[in-house]
PDB file of N, CA and C in Angstrom:
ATOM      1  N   UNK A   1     -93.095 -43.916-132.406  1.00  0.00           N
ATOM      2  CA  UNK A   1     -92.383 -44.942-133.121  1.00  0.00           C
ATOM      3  C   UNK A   1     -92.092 -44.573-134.572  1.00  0.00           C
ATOM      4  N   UNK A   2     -92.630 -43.658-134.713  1.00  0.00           N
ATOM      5  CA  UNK A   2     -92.276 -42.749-136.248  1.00  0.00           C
ATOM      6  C   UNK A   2     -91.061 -42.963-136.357  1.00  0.00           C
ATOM      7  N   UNK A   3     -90.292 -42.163-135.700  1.00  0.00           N
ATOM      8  CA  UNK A   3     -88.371 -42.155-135.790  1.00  0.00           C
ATOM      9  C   UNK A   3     -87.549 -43.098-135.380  1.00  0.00           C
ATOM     10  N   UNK A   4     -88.346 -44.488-135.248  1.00  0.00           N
ATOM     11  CA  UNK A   4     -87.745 -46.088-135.313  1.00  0.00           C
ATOM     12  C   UNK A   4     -87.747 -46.430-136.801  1.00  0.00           C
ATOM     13  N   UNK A   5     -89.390 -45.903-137.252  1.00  0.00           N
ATOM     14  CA  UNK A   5     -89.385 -46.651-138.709  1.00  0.00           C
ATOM     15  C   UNK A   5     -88.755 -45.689-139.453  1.00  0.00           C
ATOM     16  N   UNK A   6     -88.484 -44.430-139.848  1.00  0.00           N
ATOM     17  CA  UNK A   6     -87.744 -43.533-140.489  1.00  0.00           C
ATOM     18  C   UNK A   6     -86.160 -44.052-140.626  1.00  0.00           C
ATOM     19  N   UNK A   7     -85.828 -43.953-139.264  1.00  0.00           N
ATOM     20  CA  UNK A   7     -84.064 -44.986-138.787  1.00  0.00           C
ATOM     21  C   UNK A   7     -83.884 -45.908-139.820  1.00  0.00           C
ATOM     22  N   UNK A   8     -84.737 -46.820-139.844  1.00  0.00           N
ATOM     23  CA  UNK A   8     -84.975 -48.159-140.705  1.00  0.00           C
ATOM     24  C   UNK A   8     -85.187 -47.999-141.861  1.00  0.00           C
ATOM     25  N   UNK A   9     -85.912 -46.799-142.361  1.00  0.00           N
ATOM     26  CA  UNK A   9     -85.759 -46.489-143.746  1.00  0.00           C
ATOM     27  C   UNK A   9     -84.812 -46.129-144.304  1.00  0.00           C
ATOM     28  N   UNK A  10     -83.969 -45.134-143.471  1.00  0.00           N
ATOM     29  CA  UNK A  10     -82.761 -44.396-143.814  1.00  0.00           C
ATOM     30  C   UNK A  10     -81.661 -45.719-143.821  1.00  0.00           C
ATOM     31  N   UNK A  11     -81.366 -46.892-143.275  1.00  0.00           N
ATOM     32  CA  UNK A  11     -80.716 -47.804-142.733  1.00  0.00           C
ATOM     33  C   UNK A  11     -80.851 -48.667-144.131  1.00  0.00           C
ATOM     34  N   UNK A  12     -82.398 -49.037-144.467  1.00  0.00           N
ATOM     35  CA  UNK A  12     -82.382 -49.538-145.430  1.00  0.00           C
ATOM     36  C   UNK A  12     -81.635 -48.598-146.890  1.00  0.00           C
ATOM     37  N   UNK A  13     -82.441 -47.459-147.168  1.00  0.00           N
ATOM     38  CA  UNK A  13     -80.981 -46.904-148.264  1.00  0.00           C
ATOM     39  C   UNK A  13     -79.322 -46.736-148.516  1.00  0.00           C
ATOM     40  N   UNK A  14     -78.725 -46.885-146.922  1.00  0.00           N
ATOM     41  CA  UNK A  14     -77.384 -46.581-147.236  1.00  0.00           C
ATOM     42  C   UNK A  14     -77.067 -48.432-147.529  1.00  0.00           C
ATOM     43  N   UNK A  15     -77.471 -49.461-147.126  1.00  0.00           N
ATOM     44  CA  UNK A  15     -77.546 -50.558-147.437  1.00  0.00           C
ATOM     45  C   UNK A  15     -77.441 -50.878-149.110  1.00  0.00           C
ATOM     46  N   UNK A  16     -78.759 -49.997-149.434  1.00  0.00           N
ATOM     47  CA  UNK A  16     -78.986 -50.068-151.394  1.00  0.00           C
ATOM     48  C   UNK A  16     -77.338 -49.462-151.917  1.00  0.00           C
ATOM     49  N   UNK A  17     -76.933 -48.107-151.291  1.00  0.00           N
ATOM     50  CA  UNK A  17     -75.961 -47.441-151.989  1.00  0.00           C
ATOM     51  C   UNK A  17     -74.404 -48.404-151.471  1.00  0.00           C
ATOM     52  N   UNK A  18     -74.563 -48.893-150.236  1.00  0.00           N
ATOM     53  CA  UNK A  18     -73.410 -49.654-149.871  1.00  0.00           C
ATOM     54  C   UNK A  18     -73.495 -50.814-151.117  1.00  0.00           C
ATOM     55  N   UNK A  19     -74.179 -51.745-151.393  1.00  0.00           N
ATOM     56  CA  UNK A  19     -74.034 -52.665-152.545  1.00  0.00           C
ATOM     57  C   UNK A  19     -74.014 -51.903-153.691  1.00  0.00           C
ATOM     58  N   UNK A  20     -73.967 -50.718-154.188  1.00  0.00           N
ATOM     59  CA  UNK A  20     -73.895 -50.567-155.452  1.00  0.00           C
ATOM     60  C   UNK A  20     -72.595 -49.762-155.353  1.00  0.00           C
ATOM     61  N   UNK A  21     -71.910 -49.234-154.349  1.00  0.00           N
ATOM     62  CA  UNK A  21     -70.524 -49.175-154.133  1.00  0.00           C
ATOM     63  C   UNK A  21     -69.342 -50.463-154.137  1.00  0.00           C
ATOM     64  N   UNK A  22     -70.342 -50.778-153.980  1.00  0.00           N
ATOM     65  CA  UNK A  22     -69.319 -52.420-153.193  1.00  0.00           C
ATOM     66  C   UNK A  22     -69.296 -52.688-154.828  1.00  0.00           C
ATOM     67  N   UNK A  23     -70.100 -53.228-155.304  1.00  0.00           N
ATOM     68  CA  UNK A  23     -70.396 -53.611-157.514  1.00  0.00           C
ATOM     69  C   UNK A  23     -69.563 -52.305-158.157  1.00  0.00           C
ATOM     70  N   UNK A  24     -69.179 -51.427-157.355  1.00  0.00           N
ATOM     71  CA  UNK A  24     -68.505 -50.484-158.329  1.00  0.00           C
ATOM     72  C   UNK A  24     -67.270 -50.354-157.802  1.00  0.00           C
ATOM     73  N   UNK A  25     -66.789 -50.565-156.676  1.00  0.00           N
ATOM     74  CA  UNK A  25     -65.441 -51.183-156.723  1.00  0.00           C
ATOM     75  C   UNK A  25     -64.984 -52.185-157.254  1.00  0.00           C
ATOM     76  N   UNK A  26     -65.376 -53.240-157.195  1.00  0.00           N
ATOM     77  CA  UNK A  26     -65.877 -54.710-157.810  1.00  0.00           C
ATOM     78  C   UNK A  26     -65.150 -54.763-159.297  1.00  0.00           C
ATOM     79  N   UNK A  27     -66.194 -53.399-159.823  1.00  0.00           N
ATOM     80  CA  UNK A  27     -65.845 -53.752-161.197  1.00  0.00           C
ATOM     81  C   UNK A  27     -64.334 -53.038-161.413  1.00  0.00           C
ATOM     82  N   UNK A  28     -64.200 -51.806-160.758  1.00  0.00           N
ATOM     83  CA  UNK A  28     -62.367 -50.904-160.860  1.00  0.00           C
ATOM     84  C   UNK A  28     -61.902 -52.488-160.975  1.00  0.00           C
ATOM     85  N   UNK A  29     -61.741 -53.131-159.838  1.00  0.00           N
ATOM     86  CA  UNK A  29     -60.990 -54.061-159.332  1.00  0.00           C
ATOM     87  C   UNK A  29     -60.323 -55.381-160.567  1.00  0.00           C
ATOM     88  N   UNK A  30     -61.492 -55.166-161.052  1.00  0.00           N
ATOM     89  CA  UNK A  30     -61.225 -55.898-162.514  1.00  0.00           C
ATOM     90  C   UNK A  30     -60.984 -55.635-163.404  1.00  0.00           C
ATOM     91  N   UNK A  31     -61.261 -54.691-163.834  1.00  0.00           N
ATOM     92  CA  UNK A  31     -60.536 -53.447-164.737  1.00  0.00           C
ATOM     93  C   UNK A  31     -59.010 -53.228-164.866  1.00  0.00           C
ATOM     94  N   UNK A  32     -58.855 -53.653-163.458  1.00  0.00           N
ATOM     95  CA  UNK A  32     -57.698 -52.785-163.290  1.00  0.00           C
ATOM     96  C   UNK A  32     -56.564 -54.455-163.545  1.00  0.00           C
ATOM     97  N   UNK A  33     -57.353 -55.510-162.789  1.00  0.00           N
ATOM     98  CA  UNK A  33     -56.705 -57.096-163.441  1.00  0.00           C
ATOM     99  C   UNK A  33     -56.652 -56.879-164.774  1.00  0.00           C
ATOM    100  N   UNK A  34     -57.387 -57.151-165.234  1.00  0.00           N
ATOM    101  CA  UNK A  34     -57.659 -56.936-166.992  1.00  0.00           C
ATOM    102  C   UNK A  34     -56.730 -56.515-167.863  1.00  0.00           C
ATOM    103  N   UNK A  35     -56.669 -55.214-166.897  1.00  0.00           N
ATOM    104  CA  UNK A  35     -55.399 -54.308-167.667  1.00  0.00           C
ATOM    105  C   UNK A  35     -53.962 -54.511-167.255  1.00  0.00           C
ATOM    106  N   UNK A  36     -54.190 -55.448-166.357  1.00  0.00           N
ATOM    107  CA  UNK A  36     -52.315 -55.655-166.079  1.00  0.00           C
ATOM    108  C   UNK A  36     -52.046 -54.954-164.681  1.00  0.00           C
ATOM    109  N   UNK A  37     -52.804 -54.515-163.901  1.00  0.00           N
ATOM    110  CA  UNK A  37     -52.663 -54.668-162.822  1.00  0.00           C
ATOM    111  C   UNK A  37     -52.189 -55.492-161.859  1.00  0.00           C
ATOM    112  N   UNK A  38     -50.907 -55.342-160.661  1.00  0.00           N
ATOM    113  CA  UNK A  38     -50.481 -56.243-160.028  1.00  0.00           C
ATOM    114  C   UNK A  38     -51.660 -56.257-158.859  1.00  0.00           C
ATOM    115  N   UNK A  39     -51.644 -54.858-158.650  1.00  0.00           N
ATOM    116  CA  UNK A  39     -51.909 -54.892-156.664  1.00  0.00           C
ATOM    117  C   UNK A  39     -53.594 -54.674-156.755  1.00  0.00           C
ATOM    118  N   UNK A  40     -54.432 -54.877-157.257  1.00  0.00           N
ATOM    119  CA  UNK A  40     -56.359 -55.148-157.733  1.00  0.00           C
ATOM    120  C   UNK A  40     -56.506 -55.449-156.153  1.00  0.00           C
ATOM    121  N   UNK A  41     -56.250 -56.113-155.094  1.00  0.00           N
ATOM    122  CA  UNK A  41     -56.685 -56.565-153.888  1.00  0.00           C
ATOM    123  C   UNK A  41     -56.404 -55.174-153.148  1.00  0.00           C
ATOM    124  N   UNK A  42     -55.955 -54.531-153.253  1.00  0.00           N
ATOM    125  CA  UNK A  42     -55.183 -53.094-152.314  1.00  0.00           C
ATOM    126  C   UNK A  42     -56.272 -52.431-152.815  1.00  0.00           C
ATOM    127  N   UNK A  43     -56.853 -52.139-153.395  1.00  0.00           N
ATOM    128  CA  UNK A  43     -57.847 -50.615-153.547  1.00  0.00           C
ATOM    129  C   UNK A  43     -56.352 -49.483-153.919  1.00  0.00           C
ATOM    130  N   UNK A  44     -56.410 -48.249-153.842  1.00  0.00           N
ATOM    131  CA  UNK A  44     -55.525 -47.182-154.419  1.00  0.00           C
ATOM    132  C   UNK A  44     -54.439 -47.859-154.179  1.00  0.00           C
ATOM    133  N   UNK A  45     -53.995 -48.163-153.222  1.00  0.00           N
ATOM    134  CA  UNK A  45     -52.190 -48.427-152.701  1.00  0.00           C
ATOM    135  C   UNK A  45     -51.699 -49.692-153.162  1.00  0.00           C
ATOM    136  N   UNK A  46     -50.922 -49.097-153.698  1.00  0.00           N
ATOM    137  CA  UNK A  46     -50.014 -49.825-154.991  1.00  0.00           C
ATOM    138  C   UNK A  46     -48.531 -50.191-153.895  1.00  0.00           C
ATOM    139  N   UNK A  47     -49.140 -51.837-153.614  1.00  0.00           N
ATOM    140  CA  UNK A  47     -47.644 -52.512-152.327  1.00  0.00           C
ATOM    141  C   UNK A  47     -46.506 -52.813-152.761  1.00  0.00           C
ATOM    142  N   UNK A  48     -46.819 -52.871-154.043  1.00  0.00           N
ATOM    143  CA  UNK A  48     -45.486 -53.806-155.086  1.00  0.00           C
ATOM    144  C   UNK A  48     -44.048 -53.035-155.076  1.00  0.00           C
ATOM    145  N   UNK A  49     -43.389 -53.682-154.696  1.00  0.00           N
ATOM    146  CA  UNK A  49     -41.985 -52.822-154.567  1.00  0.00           C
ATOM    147  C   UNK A  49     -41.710 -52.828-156.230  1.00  0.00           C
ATOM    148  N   UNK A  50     -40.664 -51.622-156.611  1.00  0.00           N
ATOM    149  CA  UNK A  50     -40.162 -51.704-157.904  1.00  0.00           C
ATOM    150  C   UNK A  50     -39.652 -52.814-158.149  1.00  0.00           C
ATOM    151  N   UNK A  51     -39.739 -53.864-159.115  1.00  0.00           N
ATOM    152  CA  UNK A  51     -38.279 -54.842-159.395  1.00  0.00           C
ATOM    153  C   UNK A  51     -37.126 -54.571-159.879  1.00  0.00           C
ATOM    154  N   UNK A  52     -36.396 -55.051-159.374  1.00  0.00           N
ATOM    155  CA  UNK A  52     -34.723 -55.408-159.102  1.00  0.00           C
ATOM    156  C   UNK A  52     -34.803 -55.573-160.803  1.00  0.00           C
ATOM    157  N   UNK A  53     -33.399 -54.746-161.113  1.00  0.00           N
ATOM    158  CA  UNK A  53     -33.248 -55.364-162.320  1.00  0.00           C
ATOM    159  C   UNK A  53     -31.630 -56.517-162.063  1.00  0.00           C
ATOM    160  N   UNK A  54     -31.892 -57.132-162.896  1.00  0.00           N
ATOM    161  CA  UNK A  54     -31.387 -58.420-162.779  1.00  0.00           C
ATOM    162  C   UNK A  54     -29.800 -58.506-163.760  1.00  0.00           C
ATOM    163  N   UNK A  55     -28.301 -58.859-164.016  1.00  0.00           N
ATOM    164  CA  UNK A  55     -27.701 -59.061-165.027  1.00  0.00           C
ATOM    165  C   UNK A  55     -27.213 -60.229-164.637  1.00  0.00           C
ATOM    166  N   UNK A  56     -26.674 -60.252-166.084  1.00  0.00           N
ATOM    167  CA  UNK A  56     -26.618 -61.816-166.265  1.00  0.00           C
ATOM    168  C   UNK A  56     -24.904 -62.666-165.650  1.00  0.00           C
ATOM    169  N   UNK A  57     -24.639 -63.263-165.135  1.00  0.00           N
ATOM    170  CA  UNK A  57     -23.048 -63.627-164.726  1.00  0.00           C
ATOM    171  C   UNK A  57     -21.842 -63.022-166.177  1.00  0.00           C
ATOM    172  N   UNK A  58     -22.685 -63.328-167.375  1.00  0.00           N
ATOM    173  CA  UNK A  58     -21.650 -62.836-168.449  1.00  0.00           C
ATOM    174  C   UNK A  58     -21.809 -61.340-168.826  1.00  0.00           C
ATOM    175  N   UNK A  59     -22.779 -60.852-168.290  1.00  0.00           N
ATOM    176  CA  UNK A  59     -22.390 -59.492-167.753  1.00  0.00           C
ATOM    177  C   UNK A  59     -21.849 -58.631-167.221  1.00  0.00           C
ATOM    178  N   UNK A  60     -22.033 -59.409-165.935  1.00  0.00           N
ATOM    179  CA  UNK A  60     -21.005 -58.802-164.441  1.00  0.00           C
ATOM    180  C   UNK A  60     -19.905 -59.048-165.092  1.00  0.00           C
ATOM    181  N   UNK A  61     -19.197 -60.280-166.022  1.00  0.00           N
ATOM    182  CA  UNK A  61     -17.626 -60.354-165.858  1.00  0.00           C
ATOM    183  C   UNK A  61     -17.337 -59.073-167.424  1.00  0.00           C
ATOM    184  N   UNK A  62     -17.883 -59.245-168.089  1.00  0.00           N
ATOM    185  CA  UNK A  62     -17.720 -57.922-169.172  1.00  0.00           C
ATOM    186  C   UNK A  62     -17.817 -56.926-168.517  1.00  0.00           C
ATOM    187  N   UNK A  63     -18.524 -56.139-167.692  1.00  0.00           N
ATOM    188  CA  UNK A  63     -18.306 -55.001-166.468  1.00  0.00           C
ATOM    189  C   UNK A  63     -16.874 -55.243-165.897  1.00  0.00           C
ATOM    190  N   UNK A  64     -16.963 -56.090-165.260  1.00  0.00           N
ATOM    191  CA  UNK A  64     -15.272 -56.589-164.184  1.00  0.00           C
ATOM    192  C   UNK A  64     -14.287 -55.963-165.097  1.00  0.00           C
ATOM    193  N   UNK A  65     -14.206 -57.291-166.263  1.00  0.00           N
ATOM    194  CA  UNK A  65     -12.813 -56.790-167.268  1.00  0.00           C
ATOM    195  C   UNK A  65     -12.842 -55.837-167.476  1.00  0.00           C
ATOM    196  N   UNK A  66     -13.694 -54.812-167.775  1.00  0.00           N
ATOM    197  CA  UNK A  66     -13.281 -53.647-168.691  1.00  0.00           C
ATOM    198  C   UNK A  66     -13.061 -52.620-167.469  1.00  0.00           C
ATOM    199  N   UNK A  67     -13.426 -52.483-166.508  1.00  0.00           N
ATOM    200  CA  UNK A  67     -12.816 -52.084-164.936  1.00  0.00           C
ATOM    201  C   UNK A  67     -11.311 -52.513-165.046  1.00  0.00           C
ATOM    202  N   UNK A  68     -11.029 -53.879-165.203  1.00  0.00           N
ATOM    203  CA  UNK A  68      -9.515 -54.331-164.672  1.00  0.00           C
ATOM    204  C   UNK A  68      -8.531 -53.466-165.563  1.00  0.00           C
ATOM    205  N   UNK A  69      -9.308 -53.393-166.970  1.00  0.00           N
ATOM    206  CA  UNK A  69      -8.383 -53.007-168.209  1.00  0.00           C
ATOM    207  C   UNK A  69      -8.479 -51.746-167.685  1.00  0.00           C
ATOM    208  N   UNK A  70      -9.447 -50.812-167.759  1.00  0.00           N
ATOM    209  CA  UNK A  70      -9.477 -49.118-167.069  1.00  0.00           C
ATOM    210  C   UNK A  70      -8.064 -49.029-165.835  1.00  0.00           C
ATOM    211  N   UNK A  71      -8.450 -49.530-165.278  1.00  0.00           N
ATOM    212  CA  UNK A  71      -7.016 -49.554-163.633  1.00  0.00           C
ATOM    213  C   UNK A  71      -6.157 -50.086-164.460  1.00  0.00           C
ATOM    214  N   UNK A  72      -5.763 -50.729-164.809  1.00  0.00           N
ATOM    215  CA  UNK A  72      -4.597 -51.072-165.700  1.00  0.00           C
ATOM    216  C   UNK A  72      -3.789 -50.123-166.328  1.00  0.00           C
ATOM    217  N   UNK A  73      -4.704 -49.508-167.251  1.00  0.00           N
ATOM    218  CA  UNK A  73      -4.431 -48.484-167.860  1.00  0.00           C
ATOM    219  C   UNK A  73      -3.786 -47.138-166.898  1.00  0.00           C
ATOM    220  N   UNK A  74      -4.868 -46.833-165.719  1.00  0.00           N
ATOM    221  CA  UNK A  74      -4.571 -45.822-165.241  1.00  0.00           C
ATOM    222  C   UNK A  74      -3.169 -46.049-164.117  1.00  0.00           C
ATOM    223  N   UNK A  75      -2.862 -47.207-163.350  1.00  0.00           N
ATOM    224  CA  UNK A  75      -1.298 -48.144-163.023  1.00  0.00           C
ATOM    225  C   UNK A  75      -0.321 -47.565-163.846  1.00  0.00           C
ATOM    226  N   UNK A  76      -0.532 -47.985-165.234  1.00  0.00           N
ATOM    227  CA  UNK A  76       0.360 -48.037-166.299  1.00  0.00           C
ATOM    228  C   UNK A  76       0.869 -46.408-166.508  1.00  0.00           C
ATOM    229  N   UNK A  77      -0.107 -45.338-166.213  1.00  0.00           N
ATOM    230  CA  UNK A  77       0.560 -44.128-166.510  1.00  0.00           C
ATOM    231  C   UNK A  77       0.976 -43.875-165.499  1.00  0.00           C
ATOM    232  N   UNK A  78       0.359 -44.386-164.125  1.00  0.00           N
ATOM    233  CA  UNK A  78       0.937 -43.636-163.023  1.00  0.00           C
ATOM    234  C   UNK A  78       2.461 -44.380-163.191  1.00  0.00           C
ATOM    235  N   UNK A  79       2.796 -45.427-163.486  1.00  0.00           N
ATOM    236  CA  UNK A  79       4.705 -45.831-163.219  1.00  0.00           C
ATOM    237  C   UNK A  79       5.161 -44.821-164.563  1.00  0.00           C
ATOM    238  N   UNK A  80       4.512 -44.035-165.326  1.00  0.00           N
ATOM    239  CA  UNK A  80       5.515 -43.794-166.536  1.00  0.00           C
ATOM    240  C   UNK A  80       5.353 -42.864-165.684  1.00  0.00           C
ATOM    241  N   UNK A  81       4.193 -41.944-165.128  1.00  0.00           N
ATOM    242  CA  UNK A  81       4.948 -40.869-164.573  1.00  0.00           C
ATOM    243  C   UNK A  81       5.891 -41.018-163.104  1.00  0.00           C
ATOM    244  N   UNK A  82       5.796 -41.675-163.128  1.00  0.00           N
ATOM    245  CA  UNK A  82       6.728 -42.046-161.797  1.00  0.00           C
ATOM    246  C   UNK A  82       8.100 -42.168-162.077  1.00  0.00           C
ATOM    247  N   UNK A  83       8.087 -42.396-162.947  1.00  0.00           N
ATOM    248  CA  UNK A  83      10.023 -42.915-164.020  1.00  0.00           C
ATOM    249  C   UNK A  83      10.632 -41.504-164.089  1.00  0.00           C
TER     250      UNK A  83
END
């Protein structure tokens, strides 16, 4: 029965090192909140898709116009060379 209670000893230490792993992820985990971390529940793998960058409606139409005016422009030479 020696190598029942040995089992049990050995059983009992990875137990000690499993909780002081578990308290030392624990603490990354907060560390890593702390610091502005999104994804702290994931362990390494970071789920967060990049964000979308966003413009504003009076953006898009300042983009548009200055497109319409560009083709405009480039219309405008194609009929002079066309003449």
């Amino acid at each position: 029965m020696d190598l029942l209670k040995a089992l049990r000893a050995e059983e009992s230490k990875f137990l000690v090192q499993m909780e002081a792993a578990r308290q030392q992820v624990e603490t990354v985990r907060q560390a890593i909140k702390l610091l502005g971390g999104k994804s702290a529940r994931n362990g390494n793998r970071d789920t967060s898709a990049p964000t979308k960058r966003r413009m504003s409606a009076e953006g898009r139409a300042r983009i548009a116009a200055a497109q319409r005016k560009r083709w405009a422009k480039v219309r405008a030479q194609a009929r002079k060379s066309a003449r």
